[in-house]
Protein backbone atom coordinates (compact mmCIF):
# COMPACT_ATOMS: atom_id res chain seq x y z
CA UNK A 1 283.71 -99.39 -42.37
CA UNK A 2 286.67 -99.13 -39.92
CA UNK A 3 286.76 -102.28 -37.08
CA UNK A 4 286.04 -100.87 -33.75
CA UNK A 5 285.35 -97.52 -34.91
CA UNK A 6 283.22 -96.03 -33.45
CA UNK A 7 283.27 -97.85 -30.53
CA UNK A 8 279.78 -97.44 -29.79
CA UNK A 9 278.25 -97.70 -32.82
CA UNK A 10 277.63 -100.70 -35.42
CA UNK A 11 280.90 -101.44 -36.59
CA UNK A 12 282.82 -104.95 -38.30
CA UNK A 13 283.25 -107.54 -35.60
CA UNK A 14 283.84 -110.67 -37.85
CA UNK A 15 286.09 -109.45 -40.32
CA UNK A 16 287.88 -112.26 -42.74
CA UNK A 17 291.03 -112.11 -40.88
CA UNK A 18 293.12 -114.79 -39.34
CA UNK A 19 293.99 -113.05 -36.12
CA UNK A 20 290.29 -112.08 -35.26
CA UNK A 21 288.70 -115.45 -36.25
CA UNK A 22 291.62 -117.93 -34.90
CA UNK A 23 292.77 -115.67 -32.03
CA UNK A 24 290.58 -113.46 -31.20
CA UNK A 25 293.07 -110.63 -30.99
CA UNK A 26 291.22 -107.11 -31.99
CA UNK A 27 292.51 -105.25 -35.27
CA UNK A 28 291.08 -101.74 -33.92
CA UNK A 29 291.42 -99.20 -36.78
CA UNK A 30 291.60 -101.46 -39.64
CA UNK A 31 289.26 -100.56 -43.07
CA UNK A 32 287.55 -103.35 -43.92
CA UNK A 33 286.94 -103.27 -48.37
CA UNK A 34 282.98 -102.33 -47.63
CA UNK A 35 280.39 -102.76 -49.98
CA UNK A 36 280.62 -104.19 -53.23
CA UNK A 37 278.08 -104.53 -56.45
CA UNK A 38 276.08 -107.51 -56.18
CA UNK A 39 276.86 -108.62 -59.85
CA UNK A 40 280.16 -108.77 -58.64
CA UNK A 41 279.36 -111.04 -55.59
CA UNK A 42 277.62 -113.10 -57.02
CA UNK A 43 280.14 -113.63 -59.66
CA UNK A 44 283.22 -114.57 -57.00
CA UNK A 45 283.92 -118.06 -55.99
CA UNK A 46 284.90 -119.77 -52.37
CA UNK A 47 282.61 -117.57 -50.41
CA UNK A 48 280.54 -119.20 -47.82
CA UNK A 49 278.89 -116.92 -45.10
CA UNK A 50 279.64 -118.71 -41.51
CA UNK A 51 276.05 -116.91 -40.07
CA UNK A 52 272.78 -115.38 -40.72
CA UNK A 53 272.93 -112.02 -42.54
CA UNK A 54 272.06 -109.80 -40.32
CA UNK A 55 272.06 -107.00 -42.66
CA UNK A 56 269.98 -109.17 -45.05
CA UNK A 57 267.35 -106.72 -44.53
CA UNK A 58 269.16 -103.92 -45.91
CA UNK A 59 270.96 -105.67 -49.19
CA UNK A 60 269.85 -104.92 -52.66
CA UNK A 61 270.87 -105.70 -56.56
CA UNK A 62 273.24 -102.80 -56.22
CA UNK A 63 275.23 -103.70 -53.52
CA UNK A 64 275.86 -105.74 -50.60
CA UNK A 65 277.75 -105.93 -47.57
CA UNK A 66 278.25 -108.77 -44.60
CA UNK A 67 279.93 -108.50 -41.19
CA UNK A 68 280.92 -112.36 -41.70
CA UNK A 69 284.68 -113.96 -41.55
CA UNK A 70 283.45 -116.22 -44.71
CA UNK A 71 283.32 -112.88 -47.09
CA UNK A 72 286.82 -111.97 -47.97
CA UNK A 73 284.90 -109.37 -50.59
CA UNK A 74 283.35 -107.02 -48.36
CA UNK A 75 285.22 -107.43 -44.87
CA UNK A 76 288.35 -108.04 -45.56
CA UNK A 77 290.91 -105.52 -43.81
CA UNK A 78 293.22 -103.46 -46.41
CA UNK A 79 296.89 -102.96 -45.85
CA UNK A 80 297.05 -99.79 -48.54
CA UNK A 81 293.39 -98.48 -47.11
CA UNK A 82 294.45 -99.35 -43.13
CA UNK A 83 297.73 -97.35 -44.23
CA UNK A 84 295.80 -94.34 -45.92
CA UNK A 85 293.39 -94.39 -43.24
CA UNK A 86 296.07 -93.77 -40.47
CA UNK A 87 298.57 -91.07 -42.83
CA UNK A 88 294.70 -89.37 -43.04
CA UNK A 89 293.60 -88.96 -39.67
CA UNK A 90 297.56 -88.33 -37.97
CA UNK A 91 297.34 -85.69 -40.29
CA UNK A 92 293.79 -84.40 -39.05
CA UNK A 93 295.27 -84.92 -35.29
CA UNK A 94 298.20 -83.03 -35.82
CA UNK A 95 296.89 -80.31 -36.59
CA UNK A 96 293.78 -79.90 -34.09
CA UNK A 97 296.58 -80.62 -31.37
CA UNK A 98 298.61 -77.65 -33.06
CA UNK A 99 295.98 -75.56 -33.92
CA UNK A 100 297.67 -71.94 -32.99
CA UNK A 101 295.32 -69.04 -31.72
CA UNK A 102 294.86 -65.50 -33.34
CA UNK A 103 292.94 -62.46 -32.77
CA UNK A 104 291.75 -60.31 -35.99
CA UNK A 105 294.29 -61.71 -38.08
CA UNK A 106 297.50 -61.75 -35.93
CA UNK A 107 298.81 -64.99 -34.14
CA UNK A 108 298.45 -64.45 -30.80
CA UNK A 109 299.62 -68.26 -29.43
CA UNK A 110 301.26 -71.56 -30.40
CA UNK A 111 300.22 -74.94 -29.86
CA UNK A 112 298.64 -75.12 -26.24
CA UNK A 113 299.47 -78.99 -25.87
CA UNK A 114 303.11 -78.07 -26.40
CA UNK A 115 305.60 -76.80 -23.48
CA UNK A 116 307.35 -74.71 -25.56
CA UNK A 117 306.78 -70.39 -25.24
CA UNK A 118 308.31 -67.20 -26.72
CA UNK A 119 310.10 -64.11 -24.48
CA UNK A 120 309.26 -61.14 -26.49
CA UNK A 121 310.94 -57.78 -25.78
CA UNK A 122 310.08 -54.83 -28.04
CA UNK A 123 311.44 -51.58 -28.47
CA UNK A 124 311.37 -47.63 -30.18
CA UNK A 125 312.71 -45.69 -27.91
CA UNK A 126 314.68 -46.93 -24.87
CA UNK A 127 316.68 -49.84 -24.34
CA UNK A 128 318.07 -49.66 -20.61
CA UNK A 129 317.63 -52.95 -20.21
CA UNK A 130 319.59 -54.14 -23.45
CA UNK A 131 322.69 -55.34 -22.07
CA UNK A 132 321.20 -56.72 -18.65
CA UNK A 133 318.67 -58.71 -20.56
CA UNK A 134 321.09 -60.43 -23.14
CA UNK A 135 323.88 -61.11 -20.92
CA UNK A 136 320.89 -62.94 -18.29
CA UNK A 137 319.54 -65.01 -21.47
CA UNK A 138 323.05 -66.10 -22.34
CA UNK A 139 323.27 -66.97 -18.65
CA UNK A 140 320.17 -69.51 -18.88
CA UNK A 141 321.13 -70.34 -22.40
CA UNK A 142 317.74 -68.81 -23.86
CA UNK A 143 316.79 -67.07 -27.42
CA UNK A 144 314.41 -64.80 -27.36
CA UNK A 145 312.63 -62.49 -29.86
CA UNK A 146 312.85 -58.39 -30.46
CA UNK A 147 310.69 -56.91 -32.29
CA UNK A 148 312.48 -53.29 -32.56
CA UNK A 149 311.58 -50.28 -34.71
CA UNK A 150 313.47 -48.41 -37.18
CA UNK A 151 313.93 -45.90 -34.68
CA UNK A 152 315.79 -48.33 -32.62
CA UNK A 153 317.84 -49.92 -35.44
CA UNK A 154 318.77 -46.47 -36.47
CA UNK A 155 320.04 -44.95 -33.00
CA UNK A 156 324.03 -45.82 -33.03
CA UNK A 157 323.86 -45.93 -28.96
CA UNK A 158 322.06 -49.12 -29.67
CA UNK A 159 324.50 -50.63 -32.54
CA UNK A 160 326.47 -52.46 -30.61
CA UNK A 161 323.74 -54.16 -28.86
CA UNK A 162 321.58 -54.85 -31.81
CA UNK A 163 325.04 -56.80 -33.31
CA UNK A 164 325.53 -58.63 -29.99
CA UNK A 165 321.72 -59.77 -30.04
CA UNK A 166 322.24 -61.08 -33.62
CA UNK A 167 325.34 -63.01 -33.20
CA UNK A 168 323.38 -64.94 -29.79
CA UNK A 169 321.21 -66.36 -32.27
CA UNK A 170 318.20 -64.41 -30.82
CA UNK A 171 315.41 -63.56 -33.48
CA UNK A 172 315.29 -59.99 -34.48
CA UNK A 173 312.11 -58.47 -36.40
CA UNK A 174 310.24 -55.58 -37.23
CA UNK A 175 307.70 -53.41 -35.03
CA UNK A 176 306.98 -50.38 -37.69
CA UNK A 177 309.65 -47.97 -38.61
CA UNK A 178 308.05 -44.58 -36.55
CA UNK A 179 306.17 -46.71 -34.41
CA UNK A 180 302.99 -45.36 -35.80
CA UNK A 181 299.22 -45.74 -34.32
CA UNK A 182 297.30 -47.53 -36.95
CA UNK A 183 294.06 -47.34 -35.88
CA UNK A 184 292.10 -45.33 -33.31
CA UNK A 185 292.07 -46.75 -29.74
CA UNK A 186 288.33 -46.41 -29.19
CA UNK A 187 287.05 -47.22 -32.25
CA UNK A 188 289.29 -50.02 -33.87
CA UNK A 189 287.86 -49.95 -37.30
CA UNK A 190 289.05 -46.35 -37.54
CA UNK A 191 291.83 -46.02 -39.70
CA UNK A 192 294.60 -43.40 -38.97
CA UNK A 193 297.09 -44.67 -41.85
CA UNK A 194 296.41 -45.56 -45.57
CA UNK A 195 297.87 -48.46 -46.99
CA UNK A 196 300.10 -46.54 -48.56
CA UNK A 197 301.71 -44.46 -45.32
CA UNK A 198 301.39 -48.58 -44.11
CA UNK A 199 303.73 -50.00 -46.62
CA UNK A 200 306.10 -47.48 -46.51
CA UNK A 201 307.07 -47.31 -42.72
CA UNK A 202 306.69 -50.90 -42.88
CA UNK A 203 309.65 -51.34 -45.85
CA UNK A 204 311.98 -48.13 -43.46
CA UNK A 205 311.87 -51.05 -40.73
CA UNK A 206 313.13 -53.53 -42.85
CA UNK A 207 315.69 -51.19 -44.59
CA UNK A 208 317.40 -50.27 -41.09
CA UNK A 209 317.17 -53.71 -40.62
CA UNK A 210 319.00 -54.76 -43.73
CA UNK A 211 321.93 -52.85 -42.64
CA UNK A 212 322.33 -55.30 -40.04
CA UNK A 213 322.60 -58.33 -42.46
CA UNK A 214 318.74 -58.95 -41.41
CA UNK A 215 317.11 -59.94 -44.38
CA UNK A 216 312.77 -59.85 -44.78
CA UNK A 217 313.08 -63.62 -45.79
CA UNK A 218 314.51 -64.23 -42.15
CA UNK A 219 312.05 -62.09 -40.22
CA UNK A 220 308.66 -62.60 -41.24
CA UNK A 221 307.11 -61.57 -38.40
CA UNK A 222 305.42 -58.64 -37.88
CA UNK A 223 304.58 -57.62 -34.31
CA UNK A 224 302.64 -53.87 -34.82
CA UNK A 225 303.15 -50.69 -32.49
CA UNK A 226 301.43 -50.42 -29.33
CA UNK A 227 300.25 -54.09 -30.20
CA UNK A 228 297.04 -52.59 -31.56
CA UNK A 229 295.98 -53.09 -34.52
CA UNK A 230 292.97 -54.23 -36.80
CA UNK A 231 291.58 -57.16 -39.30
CA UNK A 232 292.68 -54.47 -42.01
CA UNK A 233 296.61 -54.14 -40.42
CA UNK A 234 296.52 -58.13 -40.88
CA UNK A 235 295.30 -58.12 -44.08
CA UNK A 236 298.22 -55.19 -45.74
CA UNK A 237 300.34 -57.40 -43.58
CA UNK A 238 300.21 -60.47 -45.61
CA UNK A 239 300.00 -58.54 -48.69
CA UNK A 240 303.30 -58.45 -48.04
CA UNK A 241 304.27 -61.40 -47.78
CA UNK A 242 304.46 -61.31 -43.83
CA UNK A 243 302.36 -62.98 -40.97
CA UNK A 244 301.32 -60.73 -38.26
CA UNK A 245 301.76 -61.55 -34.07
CA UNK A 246 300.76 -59.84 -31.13
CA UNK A 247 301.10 -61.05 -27.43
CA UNK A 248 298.68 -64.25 -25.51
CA UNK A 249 296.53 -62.08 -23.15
CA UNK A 250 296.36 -63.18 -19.68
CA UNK A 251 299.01 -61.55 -17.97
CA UNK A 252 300.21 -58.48 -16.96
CA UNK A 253 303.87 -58.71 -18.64
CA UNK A 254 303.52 -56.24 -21.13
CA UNK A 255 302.54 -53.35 -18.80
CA UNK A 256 306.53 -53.39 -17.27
CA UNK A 257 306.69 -49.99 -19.42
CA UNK A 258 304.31 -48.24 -17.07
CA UNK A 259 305.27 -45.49 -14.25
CA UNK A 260 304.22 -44.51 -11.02
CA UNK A 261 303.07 -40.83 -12.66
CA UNK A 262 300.33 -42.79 -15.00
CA UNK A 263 298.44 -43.14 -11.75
CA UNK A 264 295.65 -45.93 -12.03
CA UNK A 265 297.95 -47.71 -15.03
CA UNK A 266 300.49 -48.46 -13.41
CA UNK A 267 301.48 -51.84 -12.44
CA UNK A 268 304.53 -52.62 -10.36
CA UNK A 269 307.10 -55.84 -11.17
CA UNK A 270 306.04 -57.88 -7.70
CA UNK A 271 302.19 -58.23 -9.32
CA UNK A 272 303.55 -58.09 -12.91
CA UNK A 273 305.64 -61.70 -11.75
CA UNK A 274 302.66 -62.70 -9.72
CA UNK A 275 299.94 -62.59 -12.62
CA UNK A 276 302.27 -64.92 -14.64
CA UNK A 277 302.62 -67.22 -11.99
CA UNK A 278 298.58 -66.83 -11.45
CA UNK A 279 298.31 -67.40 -14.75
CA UNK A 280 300.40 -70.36 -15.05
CA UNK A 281 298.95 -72.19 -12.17
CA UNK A 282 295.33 -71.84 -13.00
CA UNK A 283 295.20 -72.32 -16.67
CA UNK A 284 294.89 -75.99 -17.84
CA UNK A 285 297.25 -75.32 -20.82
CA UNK A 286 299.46 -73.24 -18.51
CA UNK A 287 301.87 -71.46 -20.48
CA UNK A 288 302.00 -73.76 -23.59
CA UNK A 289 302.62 -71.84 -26.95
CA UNK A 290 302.31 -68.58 -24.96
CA UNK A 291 303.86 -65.42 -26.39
CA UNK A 292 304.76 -63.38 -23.32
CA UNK A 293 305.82 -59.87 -23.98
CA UNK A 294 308.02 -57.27 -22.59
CA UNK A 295 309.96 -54.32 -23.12
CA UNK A 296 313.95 -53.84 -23.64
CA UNK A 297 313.84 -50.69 -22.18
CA UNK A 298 311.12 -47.99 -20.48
CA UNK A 299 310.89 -44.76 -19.34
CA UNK A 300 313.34 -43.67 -16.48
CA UNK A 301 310.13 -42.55 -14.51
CA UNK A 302 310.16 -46.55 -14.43
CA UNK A 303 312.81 -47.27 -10.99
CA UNK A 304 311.14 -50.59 -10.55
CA UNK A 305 312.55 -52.48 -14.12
CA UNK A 306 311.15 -56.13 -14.36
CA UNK A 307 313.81 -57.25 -16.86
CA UNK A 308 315.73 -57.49 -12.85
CA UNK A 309 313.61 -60.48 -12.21
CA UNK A 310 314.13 -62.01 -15.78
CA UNK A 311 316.32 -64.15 -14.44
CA UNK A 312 313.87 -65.51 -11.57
CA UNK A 313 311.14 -65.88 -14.19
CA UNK A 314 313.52 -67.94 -16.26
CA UNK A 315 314.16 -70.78 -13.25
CA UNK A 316 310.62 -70.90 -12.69
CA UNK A 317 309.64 -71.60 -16.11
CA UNK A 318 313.10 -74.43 -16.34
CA UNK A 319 311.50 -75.95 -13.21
CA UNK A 320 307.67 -76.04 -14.31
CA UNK A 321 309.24 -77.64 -17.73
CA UNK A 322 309.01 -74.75 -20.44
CA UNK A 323 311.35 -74.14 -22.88
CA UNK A 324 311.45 -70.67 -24.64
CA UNK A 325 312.01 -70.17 -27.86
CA UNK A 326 312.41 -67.55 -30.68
CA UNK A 327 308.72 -66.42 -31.87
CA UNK A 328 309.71 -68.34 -35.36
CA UNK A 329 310.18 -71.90 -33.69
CA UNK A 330 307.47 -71.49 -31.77
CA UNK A 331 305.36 -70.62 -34.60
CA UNK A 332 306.55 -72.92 -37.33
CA UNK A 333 306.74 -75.73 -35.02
CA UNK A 334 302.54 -75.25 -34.03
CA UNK A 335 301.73 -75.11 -38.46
């Protein structure tokens, strides 16, 4: 019983309030008190009905109810309801407008209606593109995410880099300790760990990264090898306490590790740029909530690196209005 709600439907249009009846003014969204027992009506003094009932038809020694100024019983706007009312459905819009997106268990996107996305850079083995890609976010004032192994946190060359990535503020989580295939490419249901082998790599990655003051409680987020993975993977995952992630699909950012010699696979940096900007421009959400993926480092087979154009990807996305963000405030912010 909600006055002009919905708007093409039967709703209150004479309820017993000043503004309506005097003025005329509207009081869209307010609950009215609704139906009441007719002993009780009957029983209440100074009410007069100003028209014909035109619900007479449908009242009854249970209950009534009348759409008439004159019955401050039945139509009579609440403050406290009005006020529960609004708290109820804010609370229902909020979170269809941040609704996040997720693929067999894993995030795989933040809120869409928000201009907000995540850089994501893994690594396991390499990391050539380490120091150019920190010292270009500090440049543009951006945090990113890295999602590193164990073999990565282990390898002194990449100590020093690992500390400077911390102190910039940028997130740092796990991606497996031995950056292990979980399940079998063809046939994803096909398991090629036990939970067991699972937990255990799993808990390596977080003990290299203790040793860098990174603590589990700080890096919930779990983005698996090869971003492949299963329902199953997601499930051990939050056994643990931890919320799996993988990348948005839609672009080609996450093939920058590939090489001329992997023939057909390979995809060069000019059309890795272009599909983000193809993707951008022709999506009605555009980039909103996206988690875009890339790698710290790739084979040296690789001469054409796209962390080089990081920094042209970075004005584009300041000039179409983005802001990036570490995979936990984009994340947190969408829940």
């Amino acid at each position: 019983m909600v006055y002009g709600l919905p708007s093409w439907a039967d709703t209150p249009k004479n309820p017993h309030s000043a503004f309506t009846h005097l003025g005329g003014y509207p009081i869209d969204g307010g609950l009215v008190d609704g139906p009441v027992y007719t002993s009780i009506f009957k029983g209440l003094i100074g009410i007069q009905l100003t028209k014909d009932d035109e619900y007479a038809d449908f009242q009854s020694d249970l209950a009534v109810y009348h759409d008439d100024y004159g019955d401050y019983s039945t139509n009579e706007p609440t403050m406290d309801g009005t006020a529960s009312l609004i708290y109820l459905l804010a609370a229902q819009d909020q979170k269809a407008k941040s609704k996040t997106e997720s693929v067999y268990g894993a995030i795989t996107r933040g809120d869409i209606n928000d201009k907000k996305l995540s850089i994501v850079f893994t690594g396991d083995e390499f990391a050539d593109g380490g120091e150019t890609i920190q010292k270009i976010l500090q440049q543009h004032k951006v945090q990113a995410s890295f999602f590193l192994t164990g073999n990565f946190y282990r390898n002194p060359k990449y100590a020093a880099l690992i500390k400077k990535l911390k102190t910039s503020g940028h997130y740092l989580g796990p991606h497996s300790d031995r950056h292990l295939l979980y399940n079998d490419w063809k046939n994803r249901d096909s398991m090629l760990v036990t939970r067991t082998a699972f937990n255990h790599d799993l808990n390596a990655n977080y003990a290299e990264m203790k040793k860098f003051g990174i603590e589990k409680k700080d890096a919930q987020y779990f983005l698996p090898p090869y971003e492949w993975y299963n329902q199953q993977i997601a499930d051990w995952t939050k056994e643990q306490g931890l919320q799996l992630i993988n990348f948005t699909h839609g672009t080609r950012s996450n093939a920058d590790y590939t090489y001329p010699e992997m023939g057909k696979s390979y995809v060069n940096s000019n059309d890795i740029m272009q599909s983000i900007l193809n993707y951008e421009q022709h999506n009605t959400n555009g980039l909103n909530g996206y988690v875009l993926l890339l790698h710290i480092g790739t084979d040296p087979r690789r001469k054409d690196k796209f962390y080089n154009k990081l920094p042209d990807l970075l004005q584009y996305l300041k000039a179409k209005g983005y802001k990036p963000v570490t995979i936990n405030r984009l994340l947190s912010s969408a829940n």
